[in-house]
Every structure is written in C-alpha cells, then in structure tokens.
Protein backbone atom coordinates (compact mmCIF):
# COMPACT_ATOMS: atom_id res chain seq x y z
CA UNK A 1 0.00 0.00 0.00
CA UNK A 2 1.86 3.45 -0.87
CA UNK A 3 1.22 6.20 1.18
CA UNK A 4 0.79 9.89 0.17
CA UNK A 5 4.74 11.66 0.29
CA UNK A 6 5.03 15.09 0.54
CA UNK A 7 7.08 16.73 -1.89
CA UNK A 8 8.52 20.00 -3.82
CA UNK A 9 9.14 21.15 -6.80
CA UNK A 10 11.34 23.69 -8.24
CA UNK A 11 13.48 24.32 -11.23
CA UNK A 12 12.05 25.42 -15.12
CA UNK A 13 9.42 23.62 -16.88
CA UNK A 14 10.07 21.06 -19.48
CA UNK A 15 14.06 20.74 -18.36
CA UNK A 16 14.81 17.15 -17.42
CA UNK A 17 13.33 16.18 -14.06
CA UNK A 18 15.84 15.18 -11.13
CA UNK A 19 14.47 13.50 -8.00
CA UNK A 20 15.83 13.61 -4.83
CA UNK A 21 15.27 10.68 -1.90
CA UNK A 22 16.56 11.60 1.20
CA UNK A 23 18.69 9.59 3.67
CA UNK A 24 17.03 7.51 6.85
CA UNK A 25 15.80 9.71 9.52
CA UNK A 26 16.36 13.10 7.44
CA UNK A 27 14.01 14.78 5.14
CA UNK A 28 14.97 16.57 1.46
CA UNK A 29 15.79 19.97 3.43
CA UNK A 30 19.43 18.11 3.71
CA UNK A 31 19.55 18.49 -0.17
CA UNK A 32 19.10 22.40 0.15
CA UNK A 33 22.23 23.25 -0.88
CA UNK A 34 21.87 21.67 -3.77
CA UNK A 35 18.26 22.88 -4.74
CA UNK A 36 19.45 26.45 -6.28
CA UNK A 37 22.29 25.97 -8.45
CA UNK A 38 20.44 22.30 -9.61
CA UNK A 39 17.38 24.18 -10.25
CA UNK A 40 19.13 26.90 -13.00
CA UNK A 41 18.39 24.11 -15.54
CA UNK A 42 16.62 21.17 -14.19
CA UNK A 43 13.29 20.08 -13.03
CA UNK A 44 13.82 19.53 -8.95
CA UNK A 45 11.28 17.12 -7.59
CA UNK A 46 12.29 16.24 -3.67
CA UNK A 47 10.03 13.77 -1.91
CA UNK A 48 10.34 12.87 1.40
CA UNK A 49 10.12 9.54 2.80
CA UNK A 50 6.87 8.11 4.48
CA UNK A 51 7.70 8.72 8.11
CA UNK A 52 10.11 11.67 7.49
CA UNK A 53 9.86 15.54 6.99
CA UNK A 54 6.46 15.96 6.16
CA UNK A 55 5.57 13.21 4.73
CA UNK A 56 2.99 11.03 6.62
CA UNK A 57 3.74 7.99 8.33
CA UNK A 58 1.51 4.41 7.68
CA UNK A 59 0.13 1.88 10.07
CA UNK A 60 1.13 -0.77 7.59
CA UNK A 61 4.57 -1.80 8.25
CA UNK A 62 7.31 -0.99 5.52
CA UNK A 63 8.32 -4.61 5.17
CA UNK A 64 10.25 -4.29 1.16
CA UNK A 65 11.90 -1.55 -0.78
CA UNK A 66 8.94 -1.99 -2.86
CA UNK A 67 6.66 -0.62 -0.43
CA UNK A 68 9.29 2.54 -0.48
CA UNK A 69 9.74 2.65 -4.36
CA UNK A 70 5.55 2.19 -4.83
CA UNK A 71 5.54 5.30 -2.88
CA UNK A 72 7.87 7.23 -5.05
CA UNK A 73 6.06 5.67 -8.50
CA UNK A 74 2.68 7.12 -7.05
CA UNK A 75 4.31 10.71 -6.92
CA UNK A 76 5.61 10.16 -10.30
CA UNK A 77 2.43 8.99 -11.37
CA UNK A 78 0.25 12.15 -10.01
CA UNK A 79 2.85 14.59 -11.61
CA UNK A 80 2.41 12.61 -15.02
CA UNK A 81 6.61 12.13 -14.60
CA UNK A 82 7.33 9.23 -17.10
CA UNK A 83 10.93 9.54 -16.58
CA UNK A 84 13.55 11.27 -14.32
CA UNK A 85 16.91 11.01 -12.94
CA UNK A 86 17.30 9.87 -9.56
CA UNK A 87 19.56 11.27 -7.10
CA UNK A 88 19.69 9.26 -3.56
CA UNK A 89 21.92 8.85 -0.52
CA UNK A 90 21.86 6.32 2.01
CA UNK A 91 18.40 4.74 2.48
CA UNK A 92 17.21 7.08 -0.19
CA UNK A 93 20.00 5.21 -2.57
CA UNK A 94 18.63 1.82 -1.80
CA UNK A 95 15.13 2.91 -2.73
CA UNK A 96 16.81 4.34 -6.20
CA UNK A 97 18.77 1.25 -6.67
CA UNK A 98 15.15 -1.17 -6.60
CA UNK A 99 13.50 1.80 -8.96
CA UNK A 100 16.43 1.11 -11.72
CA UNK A 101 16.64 -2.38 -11.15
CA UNK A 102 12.79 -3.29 -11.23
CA UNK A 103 10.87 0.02 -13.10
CA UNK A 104 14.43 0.84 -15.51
CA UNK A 105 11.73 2.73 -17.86
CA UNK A 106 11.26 5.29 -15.17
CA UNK A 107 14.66 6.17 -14.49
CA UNK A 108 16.78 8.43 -16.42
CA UNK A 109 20.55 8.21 -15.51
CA UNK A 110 21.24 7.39 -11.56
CA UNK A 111 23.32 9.22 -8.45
CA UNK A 112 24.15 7.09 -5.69
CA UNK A 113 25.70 8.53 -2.69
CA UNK A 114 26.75 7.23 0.59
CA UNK A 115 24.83 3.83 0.12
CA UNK A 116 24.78 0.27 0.16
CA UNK A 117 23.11 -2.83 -1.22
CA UNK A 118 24.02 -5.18 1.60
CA UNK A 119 24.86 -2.46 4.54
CA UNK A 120 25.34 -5.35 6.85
CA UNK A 121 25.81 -5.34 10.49
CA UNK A 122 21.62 -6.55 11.19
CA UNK A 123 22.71 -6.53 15.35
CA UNK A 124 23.36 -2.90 14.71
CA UNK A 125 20.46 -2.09 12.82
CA UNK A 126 17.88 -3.81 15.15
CA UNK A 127 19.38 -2.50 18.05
CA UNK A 128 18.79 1.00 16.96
CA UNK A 129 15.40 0.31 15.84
CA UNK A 130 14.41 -0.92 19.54
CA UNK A 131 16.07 2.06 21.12
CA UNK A 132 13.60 4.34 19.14
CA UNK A 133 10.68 1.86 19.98
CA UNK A 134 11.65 1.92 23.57
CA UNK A 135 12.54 5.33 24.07
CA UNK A 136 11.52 7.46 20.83
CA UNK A 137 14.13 9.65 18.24
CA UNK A 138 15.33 11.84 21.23
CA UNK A 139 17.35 8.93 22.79
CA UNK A 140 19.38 8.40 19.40
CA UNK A 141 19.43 11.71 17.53
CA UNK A 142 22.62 13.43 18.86
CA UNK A 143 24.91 10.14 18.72
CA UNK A 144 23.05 9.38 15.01
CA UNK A 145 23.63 13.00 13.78
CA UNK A 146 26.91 13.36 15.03
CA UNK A 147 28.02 9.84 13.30
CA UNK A 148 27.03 11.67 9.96
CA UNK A 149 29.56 14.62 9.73
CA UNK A 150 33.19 14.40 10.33
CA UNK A 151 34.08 15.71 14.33
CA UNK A 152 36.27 18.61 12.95
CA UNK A 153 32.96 20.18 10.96
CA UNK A 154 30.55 19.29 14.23
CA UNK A 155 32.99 21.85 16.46
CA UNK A 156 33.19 24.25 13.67
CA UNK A 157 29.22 24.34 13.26
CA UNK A 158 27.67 23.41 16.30
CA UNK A 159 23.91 24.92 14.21
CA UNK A 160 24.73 22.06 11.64
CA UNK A 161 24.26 19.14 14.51
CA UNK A 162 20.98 21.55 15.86
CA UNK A 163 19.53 21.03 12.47
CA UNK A 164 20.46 17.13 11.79
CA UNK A 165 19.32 16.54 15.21
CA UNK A 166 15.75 18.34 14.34
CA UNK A 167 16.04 16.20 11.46
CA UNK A 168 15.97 12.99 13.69
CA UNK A 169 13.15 14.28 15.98
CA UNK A 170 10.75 15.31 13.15
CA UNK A 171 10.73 11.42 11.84
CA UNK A 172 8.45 9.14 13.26
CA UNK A 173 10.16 6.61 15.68
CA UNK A 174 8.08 3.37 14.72
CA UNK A 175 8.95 4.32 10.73
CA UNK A 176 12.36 4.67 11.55
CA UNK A 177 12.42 1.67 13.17
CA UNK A 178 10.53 -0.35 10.30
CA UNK A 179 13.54 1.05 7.97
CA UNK A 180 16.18 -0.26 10.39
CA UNK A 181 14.37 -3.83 10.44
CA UNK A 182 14.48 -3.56 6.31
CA UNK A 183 18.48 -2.82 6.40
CA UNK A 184 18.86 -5.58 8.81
CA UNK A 185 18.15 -7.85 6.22
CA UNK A 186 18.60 -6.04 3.01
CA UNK A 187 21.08 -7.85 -0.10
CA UNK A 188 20.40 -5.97 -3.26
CA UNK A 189 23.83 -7.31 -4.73
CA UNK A 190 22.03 -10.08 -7.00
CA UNK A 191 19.23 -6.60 -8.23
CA UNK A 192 22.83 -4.73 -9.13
CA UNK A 193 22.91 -6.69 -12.77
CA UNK A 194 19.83 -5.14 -13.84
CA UNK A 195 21.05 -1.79 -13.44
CA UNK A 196 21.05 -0.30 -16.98
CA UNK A 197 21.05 3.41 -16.28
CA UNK A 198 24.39 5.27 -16.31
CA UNK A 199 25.12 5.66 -12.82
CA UNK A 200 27.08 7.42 -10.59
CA UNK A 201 28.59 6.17 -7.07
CA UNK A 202 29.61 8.54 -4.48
CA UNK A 203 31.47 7.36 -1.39
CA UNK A 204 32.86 9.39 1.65
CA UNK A 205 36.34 9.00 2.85
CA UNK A 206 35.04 9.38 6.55
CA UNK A 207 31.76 7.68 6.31
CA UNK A 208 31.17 5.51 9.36
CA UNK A 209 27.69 4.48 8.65
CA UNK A 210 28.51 2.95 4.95
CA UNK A 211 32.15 3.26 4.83
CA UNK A 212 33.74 2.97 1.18
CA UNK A 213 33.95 -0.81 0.64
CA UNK A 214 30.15 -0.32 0.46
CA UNK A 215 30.30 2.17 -2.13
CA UNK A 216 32.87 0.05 -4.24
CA UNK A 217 30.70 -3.00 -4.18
CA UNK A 218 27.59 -0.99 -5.28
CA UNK A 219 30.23 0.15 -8.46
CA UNK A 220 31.36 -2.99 -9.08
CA UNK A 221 27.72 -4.74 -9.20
CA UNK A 222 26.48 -2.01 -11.63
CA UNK A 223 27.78 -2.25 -15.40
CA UNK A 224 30.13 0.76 -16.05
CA UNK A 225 29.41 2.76 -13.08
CA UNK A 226 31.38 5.22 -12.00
CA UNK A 227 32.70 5.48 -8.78
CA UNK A 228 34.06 8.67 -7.43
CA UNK A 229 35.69 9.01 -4.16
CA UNK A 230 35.32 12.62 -2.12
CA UNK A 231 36.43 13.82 1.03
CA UNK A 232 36.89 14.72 4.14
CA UNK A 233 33.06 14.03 4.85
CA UNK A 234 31.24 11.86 6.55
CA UNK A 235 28.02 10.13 5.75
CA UNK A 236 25.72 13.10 4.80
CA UNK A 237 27.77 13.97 2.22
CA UNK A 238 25.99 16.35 0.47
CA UNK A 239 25.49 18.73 3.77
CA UNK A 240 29.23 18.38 4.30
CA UNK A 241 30.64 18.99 0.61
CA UNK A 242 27.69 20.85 -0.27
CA UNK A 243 29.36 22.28 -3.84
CA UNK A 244 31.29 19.35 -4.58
CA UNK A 245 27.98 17.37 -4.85
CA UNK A 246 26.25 19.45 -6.40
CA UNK A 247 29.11 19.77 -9.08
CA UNK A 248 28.94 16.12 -9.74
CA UNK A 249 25.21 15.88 -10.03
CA UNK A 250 25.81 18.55 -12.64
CA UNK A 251 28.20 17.15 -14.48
CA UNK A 252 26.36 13.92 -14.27
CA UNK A 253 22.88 14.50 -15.22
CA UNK A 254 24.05 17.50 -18.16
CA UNK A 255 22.08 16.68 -21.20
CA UNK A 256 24.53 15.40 -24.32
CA UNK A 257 24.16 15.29 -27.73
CA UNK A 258 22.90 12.56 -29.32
CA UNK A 259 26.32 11.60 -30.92
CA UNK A 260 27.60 11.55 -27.32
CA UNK A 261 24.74 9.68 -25.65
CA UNK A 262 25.33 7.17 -28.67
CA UNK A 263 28.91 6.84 -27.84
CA UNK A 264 28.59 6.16 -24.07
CA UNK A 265 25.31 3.54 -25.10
CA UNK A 266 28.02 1.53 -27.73
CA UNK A 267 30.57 1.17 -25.12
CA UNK A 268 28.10 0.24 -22.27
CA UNK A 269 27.12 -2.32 -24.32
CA UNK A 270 29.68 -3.49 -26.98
CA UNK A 271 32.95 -2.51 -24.54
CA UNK A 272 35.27 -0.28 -24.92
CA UNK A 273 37.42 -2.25 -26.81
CA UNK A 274 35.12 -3.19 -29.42
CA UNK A 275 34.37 0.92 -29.92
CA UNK A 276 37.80 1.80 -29.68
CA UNK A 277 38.44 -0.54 -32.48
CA UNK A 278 35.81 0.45 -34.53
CA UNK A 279 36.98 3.56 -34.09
CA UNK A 280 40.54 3.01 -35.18
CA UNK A 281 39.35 1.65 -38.11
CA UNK A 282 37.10 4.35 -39.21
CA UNK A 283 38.54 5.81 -42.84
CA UNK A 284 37.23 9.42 -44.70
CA UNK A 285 35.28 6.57 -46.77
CA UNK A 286 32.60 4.83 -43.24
CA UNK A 287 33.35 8.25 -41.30
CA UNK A 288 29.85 9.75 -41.75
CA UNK A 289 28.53 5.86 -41.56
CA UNK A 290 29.85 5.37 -38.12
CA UNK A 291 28.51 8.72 -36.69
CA UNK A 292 25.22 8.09 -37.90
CA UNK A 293 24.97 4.59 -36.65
CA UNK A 294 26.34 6.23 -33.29
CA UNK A 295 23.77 9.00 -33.19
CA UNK A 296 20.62 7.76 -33.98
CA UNK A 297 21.18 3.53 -33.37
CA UNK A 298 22.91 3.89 -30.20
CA UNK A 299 21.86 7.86 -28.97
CA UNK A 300 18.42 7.79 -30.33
CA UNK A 301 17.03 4.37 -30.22
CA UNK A 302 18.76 2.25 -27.35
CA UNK A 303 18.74 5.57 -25.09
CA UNK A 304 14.71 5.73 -25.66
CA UNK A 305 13.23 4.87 -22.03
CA UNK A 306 10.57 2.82 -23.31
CA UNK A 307 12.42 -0.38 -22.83
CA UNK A 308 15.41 -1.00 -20.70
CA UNK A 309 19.10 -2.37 -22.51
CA UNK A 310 18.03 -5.88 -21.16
CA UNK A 311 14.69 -5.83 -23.37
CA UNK A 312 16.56 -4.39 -26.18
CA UNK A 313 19.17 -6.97 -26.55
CA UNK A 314 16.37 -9.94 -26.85
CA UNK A 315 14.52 -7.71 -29.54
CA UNK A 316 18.09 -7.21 -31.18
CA UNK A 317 19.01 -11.19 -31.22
CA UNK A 318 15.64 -12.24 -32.58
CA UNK A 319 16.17 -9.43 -35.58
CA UNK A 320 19.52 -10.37 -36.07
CA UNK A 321 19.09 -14.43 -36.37
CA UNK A 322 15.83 -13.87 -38.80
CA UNK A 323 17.84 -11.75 -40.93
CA UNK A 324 21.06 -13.82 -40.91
CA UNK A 325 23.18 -10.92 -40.11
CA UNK A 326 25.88 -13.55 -38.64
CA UNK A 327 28.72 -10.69 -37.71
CA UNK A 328 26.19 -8.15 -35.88
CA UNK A 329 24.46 -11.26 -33.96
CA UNK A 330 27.88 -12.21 -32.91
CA UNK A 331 28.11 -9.02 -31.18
CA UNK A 332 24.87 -8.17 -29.83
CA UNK A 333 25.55 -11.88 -27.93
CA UNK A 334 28.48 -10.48 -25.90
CA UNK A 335 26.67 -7.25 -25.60
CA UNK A 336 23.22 -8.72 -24.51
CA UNK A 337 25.91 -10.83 -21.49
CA UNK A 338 26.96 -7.02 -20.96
CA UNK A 339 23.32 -5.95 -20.44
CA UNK A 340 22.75 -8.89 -17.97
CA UNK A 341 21.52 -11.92 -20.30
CA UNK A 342 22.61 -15.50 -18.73
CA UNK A 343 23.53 -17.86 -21.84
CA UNK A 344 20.50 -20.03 -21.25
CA UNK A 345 18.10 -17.51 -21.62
CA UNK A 346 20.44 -16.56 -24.97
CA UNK A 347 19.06 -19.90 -25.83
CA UNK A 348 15.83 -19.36 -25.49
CA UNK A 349 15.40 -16.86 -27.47
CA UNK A 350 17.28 -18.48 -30.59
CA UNK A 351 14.88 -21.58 -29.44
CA UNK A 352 11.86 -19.15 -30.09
CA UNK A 353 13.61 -17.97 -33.47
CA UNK A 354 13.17 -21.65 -34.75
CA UNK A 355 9.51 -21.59 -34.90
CA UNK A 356 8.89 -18.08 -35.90
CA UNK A 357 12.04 -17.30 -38.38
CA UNK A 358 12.76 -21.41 -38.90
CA UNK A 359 15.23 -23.84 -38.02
CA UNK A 360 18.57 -23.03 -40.01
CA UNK A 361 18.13 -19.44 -39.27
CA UNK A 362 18.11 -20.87 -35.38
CA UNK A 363 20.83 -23.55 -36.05
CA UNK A 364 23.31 -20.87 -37.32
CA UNK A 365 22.63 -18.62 -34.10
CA UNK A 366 23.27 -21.45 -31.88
CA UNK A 367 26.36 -21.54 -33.48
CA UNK A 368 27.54 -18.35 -33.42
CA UNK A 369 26.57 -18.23 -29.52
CA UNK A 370 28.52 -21.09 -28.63
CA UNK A 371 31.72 -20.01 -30.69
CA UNK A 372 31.63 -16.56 -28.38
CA UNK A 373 30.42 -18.52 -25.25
CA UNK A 374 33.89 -20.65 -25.70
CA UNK A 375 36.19 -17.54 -26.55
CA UNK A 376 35.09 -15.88 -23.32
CA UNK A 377 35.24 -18.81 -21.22
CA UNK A 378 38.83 -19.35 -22.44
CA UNK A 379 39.48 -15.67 -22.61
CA UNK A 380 38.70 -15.68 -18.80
CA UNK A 381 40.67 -18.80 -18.14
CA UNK A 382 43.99 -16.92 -19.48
C-alpha cells in the first residue's frame, strides 16, 4: 500500500526532471544546498520519505523496498513524470537502486551517494530500531547525527548538529524503526545486474555508517558505473561537501548530444574495446557511416526509455538471427551478457527464433553463440 509523500518542486518547466530521496531519519531539506544551483536548468522534484519531513507515516509496516519505491512511482504517477533522474543517498539510494533495477523505464541516468546494497551489520540495525521503539528519536538523535559529519565540521558548526538533530526528531520513531528492520536484512547485490542506467557512485572517505567498501561494491555490481571518491566528509555527504555534490550531479545529469549519448550507449554495451576498435578503423570513406549509426542507433534508439538495454538486446538477437546478419548477432551476444543476459536464456530466445524465423536461421545462431560462449570462457581462463 503506498502512502501519500510530501514533496517539492522547483526548477524550469520542461528541463529534465531530477528526484531527490533523502537519507534515513532526514528529510529533502538536507539536499538544500543543492536545490538552487540544480534548479538553473533542471526540473527539482524532492520527496520525502513516508515517516520523514512531512511526509505522513503508515500503520502498515514498511516490510520491502517496494513498499518505499511504490511510494515514489505514485508521486511520479500524479505529476504525469514518465521519466527522471534519480539522485539518492543512504536509504534514499537503496530505494533508487530497486526503482532502476525493477521500473528501468522510469529512471533516467542514476546518483548514488553514501549507500549500500548489503549495509550489513543486522545486530546494529535492530538495536537502533528498539532504542527508538523503547525510548523514541530523542534517545538516538545526537549520537546518530553526530556519526554523519566528520568531528572537525561538528565543532566548527555546532547549528549544523541543531539542524540534523531536528532532522531525527521530526521522523516518526516506529517508521524509523521499520527502515532499520528492512536494512537488517537487506542484499540488493544479485538486483545490481539489472542496473542499466548510467550511474554514478559517491562514497565518503570518513563515512562511518557505509564506509567505502560499500560504495565500491555498489560500483562494481552495476555495469560501467562510476565510482568517485570525495572527502573529508562523513556520511551526509551532500550537507558536508555541499558544492562538490552538487558539481557532480551537474556534471552527471548534463544533457549530451545525441552523438555523445550514442557513444557512451556503444561502449556500455559493446565494450570499450570493441568501440575503440571500430573507431581506429574508421577511414574518410565509413566516417559519416559510423557517426550516424552512433547517433541515432545507439543515442536515439537504445537511449529511448521505453524499454530497458536488457529488453533491447532480446529484440536485437531475434532481428539479427531472422535476418542472418551472422557478424552483428555475434556481437549483440556479448553485448546482450553485458546488459545482464545468462547464456541459457540466450538460448531461449534463438529456441523461439526456430519456430517463428525457422530452423537453419536458429541452427546458425546457436552456433555463433557457442563459438563466443567458448572464446570468453577461455578468454577468462587466461
């Protein structure tokens, strides 16, 4: 059941729409540094979580992400928001991370800071969420806030510890003790594969809740994220690096051309090698060839929200074996493994070419598969 969030809006309309999910037991006013400068030329939607800020909390329990991303897709879904970028830290990430693995139509490109997919640690967890059972958010909220920011910036700004500690007492206790339960037992690792959006990872050198190996792992489970470093700050990193943040949000969510939308799409998929050797081979003669293949192939059609790379790599295969393009289907096999394929369910779709675009079409493909199933396996072996 989702429950009504509260949220803002700010920024032009029509520019691209960027969402922002705050961390567990704040609301969006941490992102408030970031809402001017992000607002110049995007669409800034914050919604705050059921429970926090002032967003209502729900006598149903929050058992799944799901219940947390079903509240998000209603907001989305009153706004008439198709699309948008997410931006997320902490528990906020988490809820991003099951929007982009299970709804990758709704999400533009993705910003994960200070967050985890297996935080961990469930004695830790459940032990805070019985100390705000038993004795509500004023028992925990100046050891949680203070755990946040680095020591040196809580002495230079005792007003920044008033206002992460209001944070705290403004969220309902039993909410923020449901959440706690959820990170207990939350593994999102195996969801990471089906990541297709171009994300960003953010970790903080002095992050004690969600240290850096946690930020590395999210990286490393998402294909070609990119993981950036910063520092010193602690957990709340965009209230302690406030215009370093918002820089690489900027940077990150900047609208490209086609040509280099189409660019990053080919290499996401096909590697970098294979671009870079298409590339090198490019003569005055396939020049204007490859850019237009590049553009509107890869920066037009694959980048089109409507269905995520996964779904575009079994539409690709099936057109590829019918047509008997042997070379391209070659290919789009080691780029639909890229986009998360296994190799049986490779086989089922050249299975389910045999009936529709007949057997020697489908005899060829299995072919072809197998020959670039064996040259990775030994590929990996050396």
């Amino acid at each position: 059941m989702t429950v009504p969030l509260a949220y803002e809006i700010d920024g032009p309309d029509g520019a691209p729409v960027i969402v922002l999910l705050n961390s567990l037991g704040t609301s969006t006013a941490m992102w408030k540094w970031q809402i001017g400068p992000l607002a110049e030329q995007f669409r800034v939607l914050r919604i705050d979580t059921r429970g926090h800020g002032r967003s209502p909390s729900d006598p149903s329990p929050v058992t799944t992400v799901e219940d947390l991303g079903g509240d998000v897709l209603a907001v989305l879904d009153v706004l008439g928001i198709g699309r948008a970028h997410l931006a997320a830290v902490s528990l906020g990430g988490v809820v991003a991370m099951w929007l982009a693995a299970h709804h990758p139509q709704r999400v533009g490109r993705l910003a994960l800071l200070c967050t985890s997919a297996h935080p961990g640690n469930p004695q830790g967890w459940r032990d805070r969420a019985a100390a705000a059972r038993a004795s509500g958010m004023a028992s925990i909220a100046d050891a949680v806030a203070r755990r946040w920011i680095t020591p040196e910036l809580a002495e230079r700004d005792p007003g920044l510890i008033e206002f992460l500690q209001q944070q705290l007492l403004d969220t309902d206790a039993e909410t923020f003790a449901q959440c706690c339960d959820l990170l207990a037992g939350l593994d999102l690792r195996p969801e990471l594969q089906r990541i297709t959006a171009r994300t960003l990872v953010v970790g903080a050198d002095h992050d004690q809740a969600l240290p850096m190996p946690h930020s590395q792992a999210v990286a490393d489970g998402i294909s070609d994220a990119k993981l950036v470093e910063i520092g010193p700050a602690g957990h709340l990193a965009p209230v302690e690096l406030p215009a370093a943040i918002t820089g690489l949000l900027a940077d990150h969510f900047a609208p490209a051309s086609s040509l280099e939308e189409g660019f990053a799409m080919r290499r996401a998929v096909l590697s970098d090698r294979y671009v870079d050797a298409a590339i090198a081979g490019t003569t005055p003669f396939t020049a204007d060839f490859q850019q237009l293949i590049t553009s509107y192939a890869w920066g037009t059609v694959w980048t089109r929200p409507g269905l995520a790379r996964r779904e575009r790599s079994i539409t690709s295969l099936a057109v590829l074996v019918t047509l008997g393009a042997e070379r391209e289907l070659a290919t789009h096999i080691r780029g639909a493994l890229r986009n998360g394929l296994a190799q049986a369910e490779i086989g089922e779709i050249l299975m389910h070419t045999a009936i529709y675009a007949g057997v020697p079409r489908a005899m060829h493909g299995f072919a072809i598969a197998q020959r670039v199933f064996t040259e990775l396996d030994a590929a990996e072996e050396n």
